[in-house]
C-alpha atoms as a PDB file:
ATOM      1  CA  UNK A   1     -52.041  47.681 -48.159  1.00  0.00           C
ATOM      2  CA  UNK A   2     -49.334  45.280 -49.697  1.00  0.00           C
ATOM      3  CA  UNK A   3     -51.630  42.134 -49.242  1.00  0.00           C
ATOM      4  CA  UNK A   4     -54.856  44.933 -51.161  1.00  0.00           C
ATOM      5  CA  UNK A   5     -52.094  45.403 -53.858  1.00  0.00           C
ATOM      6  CA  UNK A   6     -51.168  42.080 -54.627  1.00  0.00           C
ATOM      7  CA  UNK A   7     -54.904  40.862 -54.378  1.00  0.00           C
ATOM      8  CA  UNK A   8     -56.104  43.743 -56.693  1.00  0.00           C
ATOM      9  CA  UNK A   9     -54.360  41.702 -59.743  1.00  0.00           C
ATOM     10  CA  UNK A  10     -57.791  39.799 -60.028  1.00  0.00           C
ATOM     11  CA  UNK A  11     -60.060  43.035 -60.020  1.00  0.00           C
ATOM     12  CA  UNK A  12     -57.456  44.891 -62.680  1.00  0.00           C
ATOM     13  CA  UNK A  13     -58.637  41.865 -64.417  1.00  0.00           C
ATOM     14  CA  UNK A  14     -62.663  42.187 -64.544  1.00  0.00           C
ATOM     15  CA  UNK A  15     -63.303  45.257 -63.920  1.00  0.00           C
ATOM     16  CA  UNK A  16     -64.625  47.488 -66.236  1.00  0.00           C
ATOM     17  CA  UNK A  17     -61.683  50.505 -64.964  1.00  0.00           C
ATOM     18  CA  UNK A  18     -58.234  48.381 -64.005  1.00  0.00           C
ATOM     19  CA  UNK A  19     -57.211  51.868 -61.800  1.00  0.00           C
ATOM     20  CA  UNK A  20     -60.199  51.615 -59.607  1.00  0.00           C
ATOM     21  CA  UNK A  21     -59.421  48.067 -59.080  1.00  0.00           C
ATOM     22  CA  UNK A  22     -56.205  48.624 -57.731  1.00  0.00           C
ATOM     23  CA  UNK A  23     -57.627  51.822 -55.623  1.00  0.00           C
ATOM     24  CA  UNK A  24     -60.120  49.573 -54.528  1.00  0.00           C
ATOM     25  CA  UNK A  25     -57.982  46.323 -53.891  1.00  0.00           C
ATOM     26  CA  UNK A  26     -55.567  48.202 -51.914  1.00  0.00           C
ATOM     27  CA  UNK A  27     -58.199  50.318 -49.661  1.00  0.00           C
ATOM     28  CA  UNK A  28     -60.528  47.660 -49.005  1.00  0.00           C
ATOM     29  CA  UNK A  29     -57.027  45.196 -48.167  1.00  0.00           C
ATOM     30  CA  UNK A  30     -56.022  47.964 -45.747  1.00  0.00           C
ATOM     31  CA  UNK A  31     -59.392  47.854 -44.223  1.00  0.00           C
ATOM     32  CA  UNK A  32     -59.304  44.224 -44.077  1.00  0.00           C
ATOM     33  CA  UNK A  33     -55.844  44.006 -42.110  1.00  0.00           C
ATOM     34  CA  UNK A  34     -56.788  46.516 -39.363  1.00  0.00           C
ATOM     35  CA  UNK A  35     -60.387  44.805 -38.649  1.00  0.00           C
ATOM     36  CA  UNK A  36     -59.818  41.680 -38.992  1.00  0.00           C
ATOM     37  CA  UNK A  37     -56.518  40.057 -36.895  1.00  0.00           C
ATOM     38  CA  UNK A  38     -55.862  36.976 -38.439  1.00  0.00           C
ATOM     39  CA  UNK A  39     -54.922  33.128 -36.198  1.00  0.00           C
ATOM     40  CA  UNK A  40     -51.416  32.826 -36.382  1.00  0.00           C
ATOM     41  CA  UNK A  41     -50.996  29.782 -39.228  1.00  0.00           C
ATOM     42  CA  UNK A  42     -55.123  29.992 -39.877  1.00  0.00           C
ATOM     43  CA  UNK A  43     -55.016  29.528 -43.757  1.00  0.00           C
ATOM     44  CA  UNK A  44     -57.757  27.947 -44.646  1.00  0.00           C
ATOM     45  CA  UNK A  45     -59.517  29.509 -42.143  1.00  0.00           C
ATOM     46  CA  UNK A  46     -58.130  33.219 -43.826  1.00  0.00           C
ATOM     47  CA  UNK A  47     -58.815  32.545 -47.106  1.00  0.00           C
ATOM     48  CA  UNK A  48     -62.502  31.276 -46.591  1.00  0.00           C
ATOM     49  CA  UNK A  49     -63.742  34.596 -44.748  1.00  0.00           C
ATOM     50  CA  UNK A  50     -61.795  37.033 -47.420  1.00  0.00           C
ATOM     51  CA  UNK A  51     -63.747  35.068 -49.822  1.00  0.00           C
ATOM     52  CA  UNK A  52     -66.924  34.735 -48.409  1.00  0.00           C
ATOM     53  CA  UNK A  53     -66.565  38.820 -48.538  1.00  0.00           C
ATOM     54  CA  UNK A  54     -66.175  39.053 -52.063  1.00  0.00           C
ATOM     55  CA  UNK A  55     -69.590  38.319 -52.397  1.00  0.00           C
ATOM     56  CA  UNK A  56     -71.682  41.336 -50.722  1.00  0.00           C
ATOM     57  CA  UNK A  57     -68.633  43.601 -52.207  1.00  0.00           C
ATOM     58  CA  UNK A  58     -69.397  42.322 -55.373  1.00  0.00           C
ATOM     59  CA  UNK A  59     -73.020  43.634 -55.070  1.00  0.00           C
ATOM     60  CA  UNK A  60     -72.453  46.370 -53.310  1.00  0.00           C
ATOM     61  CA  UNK A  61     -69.757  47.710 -55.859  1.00  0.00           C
ATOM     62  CA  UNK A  62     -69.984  46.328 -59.172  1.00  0.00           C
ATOM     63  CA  UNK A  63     -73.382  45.951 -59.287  1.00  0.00           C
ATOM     64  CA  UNK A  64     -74.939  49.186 -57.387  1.00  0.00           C
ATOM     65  CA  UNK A  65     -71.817  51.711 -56.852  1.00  0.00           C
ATOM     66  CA  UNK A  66     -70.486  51.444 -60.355  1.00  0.00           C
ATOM     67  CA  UNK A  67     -73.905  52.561 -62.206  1.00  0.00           C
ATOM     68  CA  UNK A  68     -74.792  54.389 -59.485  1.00  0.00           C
ATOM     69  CA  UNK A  69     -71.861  56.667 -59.483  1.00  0.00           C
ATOM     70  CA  UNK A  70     -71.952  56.177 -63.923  1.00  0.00           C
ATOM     71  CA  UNK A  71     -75.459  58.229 -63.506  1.00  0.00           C
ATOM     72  CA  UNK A  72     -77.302  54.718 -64.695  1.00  0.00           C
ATOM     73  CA  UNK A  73     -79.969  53.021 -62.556  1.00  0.00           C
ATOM     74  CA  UNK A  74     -78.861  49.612 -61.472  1.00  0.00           C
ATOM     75  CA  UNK A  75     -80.942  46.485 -63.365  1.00  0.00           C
ATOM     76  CA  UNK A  76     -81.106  43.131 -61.561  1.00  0.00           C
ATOM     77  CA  UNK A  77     -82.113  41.710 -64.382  1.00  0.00           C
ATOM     78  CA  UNK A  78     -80.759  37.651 -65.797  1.00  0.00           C
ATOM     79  CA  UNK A  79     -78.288  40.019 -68.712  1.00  0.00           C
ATOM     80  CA  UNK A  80     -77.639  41.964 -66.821  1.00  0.00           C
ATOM     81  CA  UNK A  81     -76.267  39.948 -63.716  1.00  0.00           C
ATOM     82  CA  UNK A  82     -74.937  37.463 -66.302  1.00  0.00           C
ATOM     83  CA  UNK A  83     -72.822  40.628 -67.725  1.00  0.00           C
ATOM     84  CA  UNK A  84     -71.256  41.122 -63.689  1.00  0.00           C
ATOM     85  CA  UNK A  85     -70.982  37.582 -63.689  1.00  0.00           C
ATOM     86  CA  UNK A  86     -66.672  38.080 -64.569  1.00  0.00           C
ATOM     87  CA  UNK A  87     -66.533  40.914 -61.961  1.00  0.00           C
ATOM     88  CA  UNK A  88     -68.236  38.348 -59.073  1.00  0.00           C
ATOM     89  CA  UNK A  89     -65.284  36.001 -60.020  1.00  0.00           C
ATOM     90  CA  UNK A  90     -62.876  38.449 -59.856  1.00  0.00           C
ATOM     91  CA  UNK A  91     -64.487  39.790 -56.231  1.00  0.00           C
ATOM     92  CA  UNK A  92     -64.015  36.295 -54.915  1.00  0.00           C
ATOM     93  CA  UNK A  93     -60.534  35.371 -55.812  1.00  0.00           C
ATOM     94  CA  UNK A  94     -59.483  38.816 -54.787  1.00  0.00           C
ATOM     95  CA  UNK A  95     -61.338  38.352 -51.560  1.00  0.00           C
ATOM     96  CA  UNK A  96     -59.208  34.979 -51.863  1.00  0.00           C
ATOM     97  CA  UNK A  97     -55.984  36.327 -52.346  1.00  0.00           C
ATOM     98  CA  UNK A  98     -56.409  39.010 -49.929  1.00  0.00           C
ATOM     99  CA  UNK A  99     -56.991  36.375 -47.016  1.00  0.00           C
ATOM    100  CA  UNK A 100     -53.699  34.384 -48.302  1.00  0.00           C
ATOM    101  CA  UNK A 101     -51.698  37.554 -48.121  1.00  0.00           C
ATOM    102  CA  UNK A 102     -52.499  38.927 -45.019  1.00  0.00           C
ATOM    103  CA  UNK A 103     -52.442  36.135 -43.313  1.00  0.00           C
ATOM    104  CA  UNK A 104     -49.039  35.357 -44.781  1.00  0.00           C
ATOM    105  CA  UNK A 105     -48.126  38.661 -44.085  1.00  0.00           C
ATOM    106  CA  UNK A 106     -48.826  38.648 -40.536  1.00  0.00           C
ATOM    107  CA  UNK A 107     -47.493  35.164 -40.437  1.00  0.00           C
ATOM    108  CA  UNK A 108     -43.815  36.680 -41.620  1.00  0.00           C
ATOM    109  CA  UNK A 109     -44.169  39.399 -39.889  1.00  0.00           C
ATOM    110  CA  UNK A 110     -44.696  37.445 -36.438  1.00  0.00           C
ATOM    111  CA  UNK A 111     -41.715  35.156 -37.241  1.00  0.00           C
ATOM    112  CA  UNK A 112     -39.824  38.418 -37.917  1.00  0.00           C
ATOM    113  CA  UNK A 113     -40.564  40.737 -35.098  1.00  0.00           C
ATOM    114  CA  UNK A 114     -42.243  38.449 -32.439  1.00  0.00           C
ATOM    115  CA  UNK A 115     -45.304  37.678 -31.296  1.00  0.00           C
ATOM    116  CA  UNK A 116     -47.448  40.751 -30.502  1.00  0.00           C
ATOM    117  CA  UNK A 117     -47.848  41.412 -26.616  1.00  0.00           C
ATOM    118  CA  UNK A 118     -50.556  40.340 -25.327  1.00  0.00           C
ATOM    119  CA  UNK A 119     -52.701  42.730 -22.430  1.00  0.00           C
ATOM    120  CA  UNK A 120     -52.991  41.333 -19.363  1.00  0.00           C
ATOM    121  CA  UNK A 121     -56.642  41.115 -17.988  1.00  0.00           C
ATOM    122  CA  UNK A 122     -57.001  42.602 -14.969  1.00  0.00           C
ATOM    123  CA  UNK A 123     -57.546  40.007 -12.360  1.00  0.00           C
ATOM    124  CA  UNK A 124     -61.540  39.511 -11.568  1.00  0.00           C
ATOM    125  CA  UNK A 125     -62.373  40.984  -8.835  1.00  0.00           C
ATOM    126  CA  UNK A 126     -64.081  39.467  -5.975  1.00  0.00           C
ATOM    127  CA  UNK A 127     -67.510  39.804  -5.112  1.00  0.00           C
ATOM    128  CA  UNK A 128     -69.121  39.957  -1.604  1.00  0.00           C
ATOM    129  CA  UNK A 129     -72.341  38.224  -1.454  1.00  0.00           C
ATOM    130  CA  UNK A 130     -75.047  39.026   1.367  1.00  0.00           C
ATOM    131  CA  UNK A 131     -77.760  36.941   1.484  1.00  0.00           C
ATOM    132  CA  UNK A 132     -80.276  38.104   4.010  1.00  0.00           C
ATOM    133  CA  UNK A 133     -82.836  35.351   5.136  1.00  0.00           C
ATOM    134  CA  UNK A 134     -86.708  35.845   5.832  1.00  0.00           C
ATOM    135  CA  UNK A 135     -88.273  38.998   4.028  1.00  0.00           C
ATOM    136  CA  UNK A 136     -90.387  40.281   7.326  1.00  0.00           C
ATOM    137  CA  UNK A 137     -90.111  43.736   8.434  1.00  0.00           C
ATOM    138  CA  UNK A 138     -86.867  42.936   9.735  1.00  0.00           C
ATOM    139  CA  UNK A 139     -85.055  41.623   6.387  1.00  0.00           C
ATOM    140  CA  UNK A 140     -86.920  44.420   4.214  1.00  0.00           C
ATOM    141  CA  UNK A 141     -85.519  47.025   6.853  1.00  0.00           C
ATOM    142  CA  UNK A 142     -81.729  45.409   6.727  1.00  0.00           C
ATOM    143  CA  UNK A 143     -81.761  44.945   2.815  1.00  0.00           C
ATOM    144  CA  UNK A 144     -83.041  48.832   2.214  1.00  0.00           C
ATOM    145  CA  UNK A 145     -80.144  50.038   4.406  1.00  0.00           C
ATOM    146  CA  UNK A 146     -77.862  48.020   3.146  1.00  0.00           C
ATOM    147  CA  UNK A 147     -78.277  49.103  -0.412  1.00  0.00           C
ATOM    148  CA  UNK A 148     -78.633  52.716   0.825  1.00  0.00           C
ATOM    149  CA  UNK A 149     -74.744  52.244   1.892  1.00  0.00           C
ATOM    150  CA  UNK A 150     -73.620  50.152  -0.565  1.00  0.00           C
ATOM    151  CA  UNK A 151     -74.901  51.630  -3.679  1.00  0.00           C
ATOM    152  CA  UNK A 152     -71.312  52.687  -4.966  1.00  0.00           C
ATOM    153  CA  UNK A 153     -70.162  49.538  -4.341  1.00  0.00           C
ATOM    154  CA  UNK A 154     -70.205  47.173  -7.208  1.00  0.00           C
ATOM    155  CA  UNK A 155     -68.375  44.112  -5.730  1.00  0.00           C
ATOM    156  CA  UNK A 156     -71.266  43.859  -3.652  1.00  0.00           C
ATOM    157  CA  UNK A 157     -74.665  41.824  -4.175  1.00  0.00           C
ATOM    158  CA  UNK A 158     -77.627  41.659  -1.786  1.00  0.00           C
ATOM    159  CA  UNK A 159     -80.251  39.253  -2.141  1.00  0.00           C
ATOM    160  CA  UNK A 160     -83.205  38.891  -0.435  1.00  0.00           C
ATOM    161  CA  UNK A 161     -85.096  35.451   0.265  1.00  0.00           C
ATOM    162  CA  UNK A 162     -88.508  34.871   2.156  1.00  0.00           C
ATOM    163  CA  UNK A 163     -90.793  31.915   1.759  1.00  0.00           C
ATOM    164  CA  UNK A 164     -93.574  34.502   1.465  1.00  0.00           C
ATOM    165  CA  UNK A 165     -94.177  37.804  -0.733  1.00  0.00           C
ATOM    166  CA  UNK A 166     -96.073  39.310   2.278  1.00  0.00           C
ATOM    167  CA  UNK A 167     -94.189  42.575   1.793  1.00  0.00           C
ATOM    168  CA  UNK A 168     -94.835  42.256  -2.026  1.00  0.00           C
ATOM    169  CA  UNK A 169     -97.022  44.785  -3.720  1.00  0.00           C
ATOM    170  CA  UNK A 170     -97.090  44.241  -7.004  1.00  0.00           C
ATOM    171  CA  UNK A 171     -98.090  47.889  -8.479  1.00  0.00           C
ATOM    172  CA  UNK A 172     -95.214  49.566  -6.613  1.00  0.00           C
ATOM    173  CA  UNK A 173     -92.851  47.243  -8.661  1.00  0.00           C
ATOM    174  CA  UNK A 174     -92.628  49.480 -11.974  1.00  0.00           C
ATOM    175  CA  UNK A 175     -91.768  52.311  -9.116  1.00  0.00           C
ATOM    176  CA  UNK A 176     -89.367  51.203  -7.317  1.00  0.00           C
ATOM    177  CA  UNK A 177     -87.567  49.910 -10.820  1.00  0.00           C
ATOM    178  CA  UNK A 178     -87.302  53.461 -11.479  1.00  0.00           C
ATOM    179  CA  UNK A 179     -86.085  54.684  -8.131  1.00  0.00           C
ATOM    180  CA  UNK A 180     -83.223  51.473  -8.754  1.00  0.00           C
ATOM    181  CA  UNK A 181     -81.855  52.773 -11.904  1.00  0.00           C
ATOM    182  CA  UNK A 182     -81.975  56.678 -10.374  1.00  0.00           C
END
């Protein structure tokens, strides 16, 4: 919200209504800082993607919102987007700012209170692989009960090869798709 604040300076500036461009700085900066989490030291990197935003809030706001909620019908029209023309400008360097602040922000407020903890991924888990070889009668029979007493088991993966697809009919393959995800 402090980083919305300060950045709102540049929409107090162009907008039409100053107080709606400090409501709106500091919501949308708010927003901003809990979505987005910042590289520690990332700038340039910051101030790029705030900025790059100020562009679809631009149209989004000043150009269809404001009218919009004004009870006009926006115009795209070469007046009329030269008119918002102030109000992109001041979307972008607030969009600026706003990347500069938060990531100085954060920057300080790493330096100040430590890094944030990261959590620990759990460790991957091991898989047990069962590869049953030939696809007769035999290696059909031993994959089917396999899977009948594994199915709960996630860390386990049968596979089936055979240098034929003897034991393949092709219409029952939509079926027993359906009976898998059952």
């Amino acid at each position: 919200m402090v980083a919305g604040l300060a950045a709102s300076v540049a929409l107090a500036l162009t907008l039409p209504q100053p107080r709606w461009g400090i409501v709106l700085g500091v919501a949308l900066g708010a927003g901003y800082a809990v979505t987005l989490r910042p590289t520690r030291g990332a700038y340039v990197d910051s101030l790029m993607s705030a900025a790059a935003l100020g562009v679809p809030l631009w149209a989004l706001i000043s150009v269809v919102a404001f009218p919009v909620l004004s009870g006009q019908m926006p115009e795209w029209g070469a007046e009329q987007m030269r008119a918002h023309f102030p109000a992109m400008v001041g979307w972008i360097v607030y969009g600026a700012s706003l990347g500069i602040f938060t990531q100085c922000l954060n920057d300080i407020a790493g330096h100040v209170l430590g890094p944030e903890i990261e959590p620990v991924a759990a460790a991957p888990r091991q898989t047990t692989r069962i590869v049953i070889l030939g696809g007769g009668f035999a290696g059909m029979r031993t994959a089917v009960s396999l899977e009948e007493q594994l199915r709960g088991d996630t860390s386990v993966s049968i596979t089936l090869v055979s240098e034929t697809n003897a034991l393949l009919f092709t219409p029952m393959l939509a079926e027993g798709r359906q009976q898998s995800r059952a």
